[in-house]
C-alpha atoms as a PDB file:
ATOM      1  CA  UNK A   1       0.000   0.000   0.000  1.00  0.00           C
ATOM      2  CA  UNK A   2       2.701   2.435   0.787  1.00  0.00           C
ATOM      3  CA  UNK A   3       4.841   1.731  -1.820  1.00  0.00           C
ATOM      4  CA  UNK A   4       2.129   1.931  -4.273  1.00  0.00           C
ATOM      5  CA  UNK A   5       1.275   5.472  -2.805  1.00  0.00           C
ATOM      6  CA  UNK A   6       5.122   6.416  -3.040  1.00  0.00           C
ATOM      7  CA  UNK A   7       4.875   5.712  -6.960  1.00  0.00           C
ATOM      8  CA  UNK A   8       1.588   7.385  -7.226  1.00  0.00           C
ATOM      9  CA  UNK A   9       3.033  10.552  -5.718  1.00  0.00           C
ATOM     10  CA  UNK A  10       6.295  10.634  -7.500  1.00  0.00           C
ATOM     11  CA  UNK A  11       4.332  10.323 -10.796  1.00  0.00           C
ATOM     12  CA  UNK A  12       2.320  13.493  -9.767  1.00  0.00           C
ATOM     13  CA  UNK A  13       5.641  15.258  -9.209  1.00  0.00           C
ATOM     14  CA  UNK A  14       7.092  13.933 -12.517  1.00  0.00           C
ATOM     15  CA  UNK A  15       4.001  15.142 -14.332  1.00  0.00           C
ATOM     16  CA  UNK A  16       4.435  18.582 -12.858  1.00  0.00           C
ATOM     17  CA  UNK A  17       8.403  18.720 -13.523  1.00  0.00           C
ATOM     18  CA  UNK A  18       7.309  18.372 -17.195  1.00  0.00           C
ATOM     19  CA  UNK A  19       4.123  20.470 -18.062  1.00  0.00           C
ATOM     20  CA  UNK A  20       6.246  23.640 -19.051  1.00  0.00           C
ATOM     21  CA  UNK A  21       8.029  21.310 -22.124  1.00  0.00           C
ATOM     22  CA  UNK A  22       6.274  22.329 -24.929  1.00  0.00           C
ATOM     23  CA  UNK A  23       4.157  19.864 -26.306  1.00  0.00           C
ATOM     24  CA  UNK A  24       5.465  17.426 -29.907  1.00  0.00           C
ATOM     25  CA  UNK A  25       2.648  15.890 -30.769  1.00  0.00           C
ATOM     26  CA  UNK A  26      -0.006  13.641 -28.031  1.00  0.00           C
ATOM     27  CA  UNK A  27      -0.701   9.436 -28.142  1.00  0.00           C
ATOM     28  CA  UNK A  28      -4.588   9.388 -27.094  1.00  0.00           C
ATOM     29  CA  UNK A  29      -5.253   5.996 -25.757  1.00  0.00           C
ATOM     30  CA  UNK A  30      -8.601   4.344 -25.584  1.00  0.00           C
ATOM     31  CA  UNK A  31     -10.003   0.943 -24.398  1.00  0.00           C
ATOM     32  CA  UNK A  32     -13.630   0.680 -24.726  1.00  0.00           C
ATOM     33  CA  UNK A  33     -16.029   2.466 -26.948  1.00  0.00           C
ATOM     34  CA  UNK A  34     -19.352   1.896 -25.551  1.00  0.00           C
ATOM     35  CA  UNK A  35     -22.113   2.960 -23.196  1.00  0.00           C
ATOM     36  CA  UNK A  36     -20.055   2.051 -19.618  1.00  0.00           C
ATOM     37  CA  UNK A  37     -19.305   5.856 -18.388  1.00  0.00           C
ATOM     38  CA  UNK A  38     -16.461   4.080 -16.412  1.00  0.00           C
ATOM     39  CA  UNK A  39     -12.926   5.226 -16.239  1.00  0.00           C
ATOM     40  CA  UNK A  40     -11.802   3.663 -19.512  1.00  0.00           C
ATOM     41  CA  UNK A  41     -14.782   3.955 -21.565  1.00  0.00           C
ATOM     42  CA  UNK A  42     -15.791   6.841 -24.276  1.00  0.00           C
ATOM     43  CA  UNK A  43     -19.316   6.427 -25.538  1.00  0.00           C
ATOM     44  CA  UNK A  44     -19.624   5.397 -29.423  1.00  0.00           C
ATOM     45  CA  UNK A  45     -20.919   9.782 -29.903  1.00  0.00           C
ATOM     46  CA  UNK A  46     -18.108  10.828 -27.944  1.00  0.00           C
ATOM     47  CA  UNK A  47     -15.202   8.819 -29.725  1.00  0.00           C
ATOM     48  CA  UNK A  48     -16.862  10.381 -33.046  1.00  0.00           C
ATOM     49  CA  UNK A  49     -16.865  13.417 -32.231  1.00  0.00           C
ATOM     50  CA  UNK A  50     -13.736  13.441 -31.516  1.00  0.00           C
ATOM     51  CA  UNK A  51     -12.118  11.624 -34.133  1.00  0.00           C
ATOM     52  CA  UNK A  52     -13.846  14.028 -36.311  1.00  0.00           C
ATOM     53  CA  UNK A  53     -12.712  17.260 -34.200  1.00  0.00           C
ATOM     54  CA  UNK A  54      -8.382  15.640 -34.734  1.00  0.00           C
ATOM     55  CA  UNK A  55      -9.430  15.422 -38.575  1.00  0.00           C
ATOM     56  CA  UNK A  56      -9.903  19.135 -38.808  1.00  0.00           C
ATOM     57  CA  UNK A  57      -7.997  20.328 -36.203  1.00  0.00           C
ATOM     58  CA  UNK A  58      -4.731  18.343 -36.068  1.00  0.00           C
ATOM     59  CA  UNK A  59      -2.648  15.136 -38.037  1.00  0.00           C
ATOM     60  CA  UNK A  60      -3.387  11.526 -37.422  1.00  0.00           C
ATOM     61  CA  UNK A  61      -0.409  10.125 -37.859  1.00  0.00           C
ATOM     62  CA  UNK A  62       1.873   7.030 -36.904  1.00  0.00           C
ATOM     63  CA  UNK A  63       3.983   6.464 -34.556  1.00  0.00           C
ATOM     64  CA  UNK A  64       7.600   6.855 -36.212  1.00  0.00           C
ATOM     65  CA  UNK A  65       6.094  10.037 -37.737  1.00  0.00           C
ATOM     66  CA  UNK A  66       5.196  11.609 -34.602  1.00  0.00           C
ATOM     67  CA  UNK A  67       8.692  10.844 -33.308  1.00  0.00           C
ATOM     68  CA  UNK A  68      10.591  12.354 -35.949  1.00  0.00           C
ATOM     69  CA  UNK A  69       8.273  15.468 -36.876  1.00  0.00           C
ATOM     70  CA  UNK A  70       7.993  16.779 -33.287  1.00  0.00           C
ATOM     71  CA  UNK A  71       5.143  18.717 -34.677  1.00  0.00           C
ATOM     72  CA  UNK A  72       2.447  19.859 -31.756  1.00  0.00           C
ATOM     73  CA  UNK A  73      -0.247  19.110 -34.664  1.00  0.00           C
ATOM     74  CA  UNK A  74       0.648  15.167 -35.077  1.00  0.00           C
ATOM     75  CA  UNK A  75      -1.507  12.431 -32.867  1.00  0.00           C
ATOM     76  CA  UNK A  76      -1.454   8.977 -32.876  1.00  0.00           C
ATOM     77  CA  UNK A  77      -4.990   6.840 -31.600  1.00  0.00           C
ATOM     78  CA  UNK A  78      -4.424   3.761 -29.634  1.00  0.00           C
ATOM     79  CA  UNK A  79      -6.387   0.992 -28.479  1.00  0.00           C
ATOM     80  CA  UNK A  80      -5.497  -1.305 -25.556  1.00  0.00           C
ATOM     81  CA  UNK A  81      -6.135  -5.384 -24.910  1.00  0.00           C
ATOM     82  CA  UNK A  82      -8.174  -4.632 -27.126  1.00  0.00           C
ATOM     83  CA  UNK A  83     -12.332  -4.998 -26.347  1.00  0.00           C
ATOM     84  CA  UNK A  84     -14.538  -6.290 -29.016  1.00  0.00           C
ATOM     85  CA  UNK A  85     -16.775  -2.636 -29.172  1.00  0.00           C
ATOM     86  CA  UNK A  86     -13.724  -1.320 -30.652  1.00  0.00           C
ATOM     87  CA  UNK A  87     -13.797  -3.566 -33.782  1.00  0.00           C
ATOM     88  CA  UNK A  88     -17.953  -2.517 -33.525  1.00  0.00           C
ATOM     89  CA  UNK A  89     -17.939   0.778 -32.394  1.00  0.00           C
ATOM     90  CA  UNK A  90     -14.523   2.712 -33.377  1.00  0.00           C
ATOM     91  CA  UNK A  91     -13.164   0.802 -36.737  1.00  0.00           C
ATOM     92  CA  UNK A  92     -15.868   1.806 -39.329  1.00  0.00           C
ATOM     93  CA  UNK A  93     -14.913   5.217 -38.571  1.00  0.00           C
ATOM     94  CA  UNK A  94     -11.111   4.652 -38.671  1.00  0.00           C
ATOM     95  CA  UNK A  95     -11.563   2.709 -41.875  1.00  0.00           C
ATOM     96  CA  UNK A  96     -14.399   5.003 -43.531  1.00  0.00           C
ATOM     97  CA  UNK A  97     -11.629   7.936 -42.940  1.00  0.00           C
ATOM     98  CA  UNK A  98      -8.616   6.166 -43.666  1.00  0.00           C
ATOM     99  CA  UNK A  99      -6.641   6.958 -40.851  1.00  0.00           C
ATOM    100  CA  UNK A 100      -3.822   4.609 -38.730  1.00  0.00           C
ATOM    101  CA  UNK A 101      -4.599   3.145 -35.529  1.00  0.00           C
ATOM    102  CA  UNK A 102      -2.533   0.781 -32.807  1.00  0.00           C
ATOM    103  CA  UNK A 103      -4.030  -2.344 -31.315  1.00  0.00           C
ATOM    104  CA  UNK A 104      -1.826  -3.060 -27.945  1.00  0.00           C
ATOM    105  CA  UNK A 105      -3.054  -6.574 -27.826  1.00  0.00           C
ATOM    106  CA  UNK A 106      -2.955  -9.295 -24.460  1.00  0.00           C
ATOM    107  CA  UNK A 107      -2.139 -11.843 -26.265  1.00  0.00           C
ATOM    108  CA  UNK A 108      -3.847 -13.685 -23.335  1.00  0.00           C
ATOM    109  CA  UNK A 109      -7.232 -11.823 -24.186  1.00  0.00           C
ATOM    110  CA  UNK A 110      -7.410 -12.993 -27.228  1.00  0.00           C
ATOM    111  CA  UNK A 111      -9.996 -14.842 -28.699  1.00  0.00           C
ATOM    112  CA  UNK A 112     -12.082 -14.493 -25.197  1.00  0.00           C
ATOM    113  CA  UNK A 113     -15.346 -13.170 -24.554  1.00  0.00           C
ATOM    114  CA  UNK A 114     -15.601  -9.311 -24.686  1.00  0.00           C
ATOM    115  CA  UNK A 115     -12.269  -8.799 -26.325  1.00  0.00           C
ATOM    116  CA  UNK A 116     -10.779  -8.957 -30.215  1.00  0.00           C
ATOM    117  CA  UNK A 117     -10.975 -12.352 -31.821  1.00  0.00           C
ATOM    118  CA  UNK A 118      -8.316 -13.067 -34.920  1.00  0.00           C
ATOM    119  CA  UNK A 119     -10.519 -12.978 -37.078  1.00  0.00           C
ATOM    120  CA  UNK A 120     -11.303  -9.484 -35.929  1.00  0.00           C
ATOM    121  CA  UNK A 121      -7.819  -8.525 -36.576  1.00  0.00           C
ATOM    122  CA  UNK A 122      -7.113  -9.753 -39.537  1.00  0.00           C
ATOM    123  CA  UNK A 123     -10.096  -7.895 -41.327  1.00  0.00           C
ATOM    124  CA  UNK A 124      -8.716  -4.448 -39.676  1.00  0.00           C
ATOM    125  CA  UNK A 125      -4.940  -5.117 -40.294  1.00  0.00           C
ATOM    126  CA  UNK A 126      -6.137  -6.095 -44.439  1.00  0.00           C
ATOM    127  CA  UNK A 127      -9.107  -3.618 -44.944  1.00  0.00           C
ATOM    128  CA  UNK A 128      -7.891  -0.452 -43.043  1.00  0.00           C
ATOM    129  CA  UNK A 129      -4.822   1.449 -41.332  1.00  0.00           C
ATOM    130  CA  UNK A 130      -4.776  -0.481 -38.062  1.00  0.00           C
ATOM    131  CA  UNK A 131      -0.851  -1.867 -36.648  1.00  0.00           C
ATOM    132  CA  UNK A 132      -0.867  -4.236 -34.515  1.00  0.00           C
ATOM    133  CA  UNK A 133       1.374  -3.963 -31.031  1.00  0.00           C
ATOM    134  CA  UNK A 134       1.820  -6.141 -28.035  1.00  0.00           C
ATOM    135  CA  UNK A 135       0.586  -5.011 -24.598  1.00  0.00           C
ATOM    136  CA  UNK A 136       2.266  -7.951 -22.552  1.00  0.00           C
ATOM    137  CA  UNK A 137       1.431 -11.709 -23.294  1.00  0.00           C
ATOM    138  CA  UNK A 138      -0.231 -11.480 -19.500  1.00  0.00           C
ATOM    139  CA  UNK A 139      -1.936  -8.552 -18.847  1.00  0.00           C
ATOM    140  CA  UNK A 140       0.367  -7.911 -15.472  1.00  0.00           C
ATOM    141  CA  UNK A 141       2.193  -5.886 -13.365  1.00  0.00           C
ATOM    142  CA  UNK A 142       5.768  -5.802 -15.066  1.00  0.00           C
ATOM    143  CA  UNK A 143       7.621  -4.342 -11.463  1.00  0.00           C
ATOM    144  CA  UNK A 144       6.935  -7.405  -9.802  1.00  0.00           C
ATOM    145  CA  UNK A 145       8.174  -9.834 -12.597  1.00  0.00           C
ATOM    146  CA  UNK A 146      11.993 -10.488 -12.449  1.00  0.00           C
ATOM    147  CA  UNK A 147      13.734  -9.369 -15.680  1.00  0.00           C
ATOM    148  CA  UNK A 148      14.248 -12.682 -16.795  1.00  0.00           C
ATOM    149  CA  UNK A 149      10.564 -13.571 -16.694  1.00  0.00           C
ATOM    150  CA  UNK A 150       9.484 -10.282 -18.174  1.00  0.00           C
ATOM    151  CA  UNK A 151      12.013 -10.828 -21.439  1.00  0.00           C
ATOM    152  CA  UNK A 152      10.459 -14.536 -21.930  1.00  0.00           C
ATOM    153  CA  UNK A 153       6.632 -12.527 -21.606  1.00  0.00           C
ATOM    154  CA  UNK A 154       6.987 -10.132 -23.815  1.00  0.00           C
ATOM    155  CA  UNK A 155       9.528 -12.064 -26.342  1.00  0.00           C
ATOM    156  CA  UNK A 156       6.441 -14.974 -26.096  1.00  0.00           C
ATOM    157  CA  UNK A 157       3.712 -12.488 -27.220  1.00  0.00           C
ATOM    158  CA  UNK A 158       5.812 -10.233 -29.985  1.00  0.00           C
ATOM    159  CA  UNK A 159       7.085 -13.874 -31.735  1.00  0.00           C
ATOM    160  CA  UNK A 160       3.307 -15.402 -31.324  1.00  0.00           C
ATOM    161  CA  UNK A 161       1.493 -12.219 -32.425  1.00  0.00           C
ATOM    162  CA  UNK A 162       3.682 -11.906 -35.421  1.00  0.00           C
ATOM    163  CA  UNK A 163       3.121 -15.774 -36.011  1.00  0.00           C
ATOM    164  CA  UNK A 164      -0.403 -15.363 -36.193  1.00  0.00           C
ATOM    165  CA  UNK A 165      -0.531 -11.808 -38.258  1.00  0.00           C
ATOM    166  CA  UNK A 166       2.313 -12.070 -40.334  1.00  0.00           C
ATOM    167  CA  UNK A 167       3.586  -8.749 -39.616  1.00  0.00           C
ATOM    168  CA  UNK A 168       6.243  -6.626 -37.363  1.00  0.00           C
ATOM    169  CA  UNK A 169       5.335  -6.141 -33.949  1.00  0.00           C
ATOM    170  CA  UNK A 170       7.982  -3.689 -33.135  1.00  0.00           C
ATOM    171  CA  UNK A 171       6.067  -1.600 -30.494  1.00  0.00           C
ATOM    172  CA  UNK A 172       4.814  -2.015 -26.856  1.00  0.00           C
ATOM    173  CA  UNK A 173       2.205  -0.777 -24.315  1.00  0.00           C
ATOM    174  CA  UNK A 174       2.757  -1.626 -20.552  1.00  0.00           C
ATOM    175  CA  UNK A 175      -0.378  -2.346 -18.765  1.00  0.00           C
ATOM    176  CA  UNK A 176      -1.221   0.330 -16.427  1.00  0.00           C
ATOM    177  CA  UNK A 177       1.532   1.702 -17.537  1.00  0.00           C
ATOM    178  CA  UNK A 178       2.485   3.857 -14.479  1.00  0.00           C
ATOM    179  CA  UNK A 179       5.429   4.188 -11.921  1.00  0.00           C
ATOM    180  CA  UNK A 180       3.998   1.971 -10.156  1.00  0.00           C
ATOM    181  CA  UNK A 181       3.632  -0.875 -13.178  1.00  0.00           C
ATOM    182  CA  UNK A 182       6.597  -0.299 -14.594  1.00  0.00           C
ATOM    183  CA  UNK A 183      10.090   0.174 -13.000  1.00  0.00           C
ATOM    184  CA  UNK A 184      12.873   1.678 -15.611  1.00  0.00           C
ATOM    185  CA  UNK A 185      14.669  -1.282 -15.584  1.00  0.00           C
ATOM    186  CA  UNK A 186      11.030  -2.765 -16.885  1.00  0.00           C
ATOM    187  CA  UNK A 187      11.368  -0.176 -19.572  1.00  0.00           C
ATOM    188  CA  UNK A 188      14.898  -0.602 -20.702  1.00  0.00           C
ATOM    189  CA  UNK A 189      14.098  -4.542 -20.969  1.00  0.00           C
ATOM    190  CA  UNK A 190      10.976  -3.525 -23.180  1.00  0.00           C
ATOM    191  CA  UNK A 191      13.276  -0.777 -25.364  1.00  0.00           C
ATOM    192  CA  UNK A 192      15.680  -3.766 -25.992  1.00  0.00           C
ATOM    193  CA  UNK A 193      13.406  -5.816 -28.044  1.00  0.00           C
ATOM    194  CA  UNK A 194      10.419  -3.185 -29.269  1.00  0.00           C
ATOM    195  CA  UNK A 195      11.739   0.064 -31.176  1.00  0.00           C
ATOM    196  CA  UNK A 196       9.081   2.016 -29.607  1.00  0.00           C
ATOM    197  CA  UNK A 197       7.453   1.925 -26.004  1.00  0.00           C
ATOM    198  CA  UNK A 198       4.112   3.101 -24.460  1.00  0.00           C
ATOM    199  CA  UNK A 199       3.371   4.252 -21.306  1.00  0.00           C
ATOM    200  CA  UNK A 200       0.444   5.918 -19.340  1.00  0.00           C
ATOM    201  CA  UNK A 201       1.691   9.399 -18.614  1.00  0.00           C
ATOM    202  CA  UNK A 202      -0.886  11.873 -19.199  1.00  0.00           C
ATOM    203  CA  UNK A 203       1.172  14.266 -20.863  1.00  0.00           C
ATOM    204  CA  UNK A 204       2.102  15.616 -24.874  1.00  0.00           C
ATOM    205  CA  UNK A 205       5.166  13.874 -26.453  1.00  0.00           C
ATOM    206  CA  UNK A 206       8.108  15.673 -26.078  1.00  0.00           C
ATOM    207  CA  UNK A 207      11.807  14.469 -28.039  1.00  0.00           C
ATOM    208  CA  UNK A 208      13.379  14.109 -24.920  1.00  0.00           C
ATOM    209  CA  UNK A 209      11.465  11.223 -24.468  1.00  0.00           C
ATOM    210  CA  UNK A 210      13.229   9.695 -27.390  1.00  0.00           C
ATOM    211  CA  UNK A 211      11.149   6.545 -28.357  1.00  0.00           C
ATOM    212  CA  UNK A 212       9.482   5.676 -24.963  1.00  0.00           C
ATOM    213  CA  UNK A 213       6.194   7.732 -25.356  1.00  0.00           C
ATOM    214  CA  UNK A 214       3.411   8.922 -22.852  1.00  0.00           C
ATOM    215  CA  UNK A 215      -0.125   8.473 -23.351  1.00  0.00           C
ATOM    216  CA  UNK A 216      -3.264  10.154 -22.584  1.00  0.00           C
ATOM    217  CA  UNK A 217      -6.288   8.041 -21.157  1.00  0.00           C
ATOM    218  CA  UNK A 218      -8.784   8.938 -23.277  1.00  0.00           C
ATOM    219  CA  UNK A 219     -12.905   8.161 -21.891  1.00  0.00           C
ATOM    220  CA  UNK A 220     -15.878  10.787 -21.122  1.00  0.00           C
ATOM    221  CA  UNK A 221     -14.023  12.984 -18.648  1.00  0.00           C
ATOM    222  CA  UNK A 222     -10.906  13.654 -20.764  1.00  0.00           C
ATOM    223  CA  UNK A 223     -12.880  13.640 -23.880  1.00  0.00           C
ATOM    224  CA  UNK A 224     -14.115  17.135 -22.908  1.00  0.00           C
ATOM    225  CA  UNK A 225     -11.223  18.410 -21.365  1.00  0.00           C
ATOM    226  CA  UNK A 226      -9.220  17.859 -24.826  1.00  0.00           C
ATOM    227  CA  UNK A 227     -11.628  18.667 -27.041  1.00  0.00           C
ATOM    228  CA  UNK A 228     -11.404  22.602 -26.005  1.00  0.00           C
END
């Protein structure tokens, strides 16, 4: 409990030691697109409105493209484990507009009730811009793995993924991906086998980040906070 507290409070200081860098672009991250109103949920009319609001205002772009333009304009959209009302509720839209979206899948999710199938995946990754990524073969706590198990996790769901796909999986989303998930040992293992690494740091991108990028949680609360 205390040491959970510790990280929670040391992220809050973190987040304040970098809100005067000026932003380089923002990775929104979603999970489900539905009706919930719970922490990570956006309803179906919020996500819309606000994937139309980045089309006029800003640039959906990828991820290496965000990294190397450093341009405040440039977002990437990201889904994580990744729930079925995604593939129902947020991918007609993101194919009808032809824009590039991440899938951080559990590769221990898949295939189970309330989550992505493969077949799922395979019509997105063929019929519209969608990249697949790993988000941990378990969906776990990656501080309280030793490295050796972690490197075997997330070695098992990149090779299996890309088995299954037939394509690169060359990024990675923590789960939780806080402090307090994560230690930066965690994240050097992760930057040693993915070229680019996700985390939940509610915060713009910023170069000195280099290729380990923060995310914003994206559901009803934030949805109106960044759509001013």
């Amino acid at each position: 409990m205390f040491k959970r507290l510790y990280y929670i409070l040391l992220q809050r200081f973190y987040l304040l030691s970098q809100k005067n860098k000026p932003c380089q672009g923002k990775v929104y991250m979603f999970h489900n697109v539905n009706e919930d109103h719970d922490t990570y949920a956006i309803t179906k009319q919020h996500f819309e409105s606000f994937i139309d609001h980045l089309v006029k205002n800003k640039k959906i772009v990828d991820i290496r493209t965000l990294v190397e333009q450093k341009d405040p304009n440039n977002v990437v959209i990201s889904f994580d484990d990744v729930h079925d009302s995604v593939f129902y509720n947020a991918y007609p839209l993101l194919k009808e507009k032809g824009l590039p979206f991440y899938l951080f899948v559990s590769n221990e999710y898949l295939n189970t009730k309330g989550y992505l199938n493969e077949d799922m995946i395979r019509e997105m990754l063929k019929d519209s811009g969608a990249v697949l990524g790993s988000h941990h073969y378990r969906h776990a706590l990656s501080r309280f793995m030793d490295d050796k198990e972690l490197r075997v996790d997330l070695l098992h769901s990149k090779e299996e993924l890309e088995g299954k796909f037939n394509v690169q999986i060359d990024s990675f989303a923590f789960p939780f991906g806080s402090m307090y998930a994560c230690s930066k040992q965690n994240i050097k293992d992760a930057a040693e086998i993915f070229d680019y690494v996700f985390m939940t740091y509610a915060i713009p991108y910023h170069e000195s980040y280099g290729k380990v990028l923060p995310r914003i949680n994206m559901n009803d609360s934030s949805y109106e906070r960044e759509m001013k």
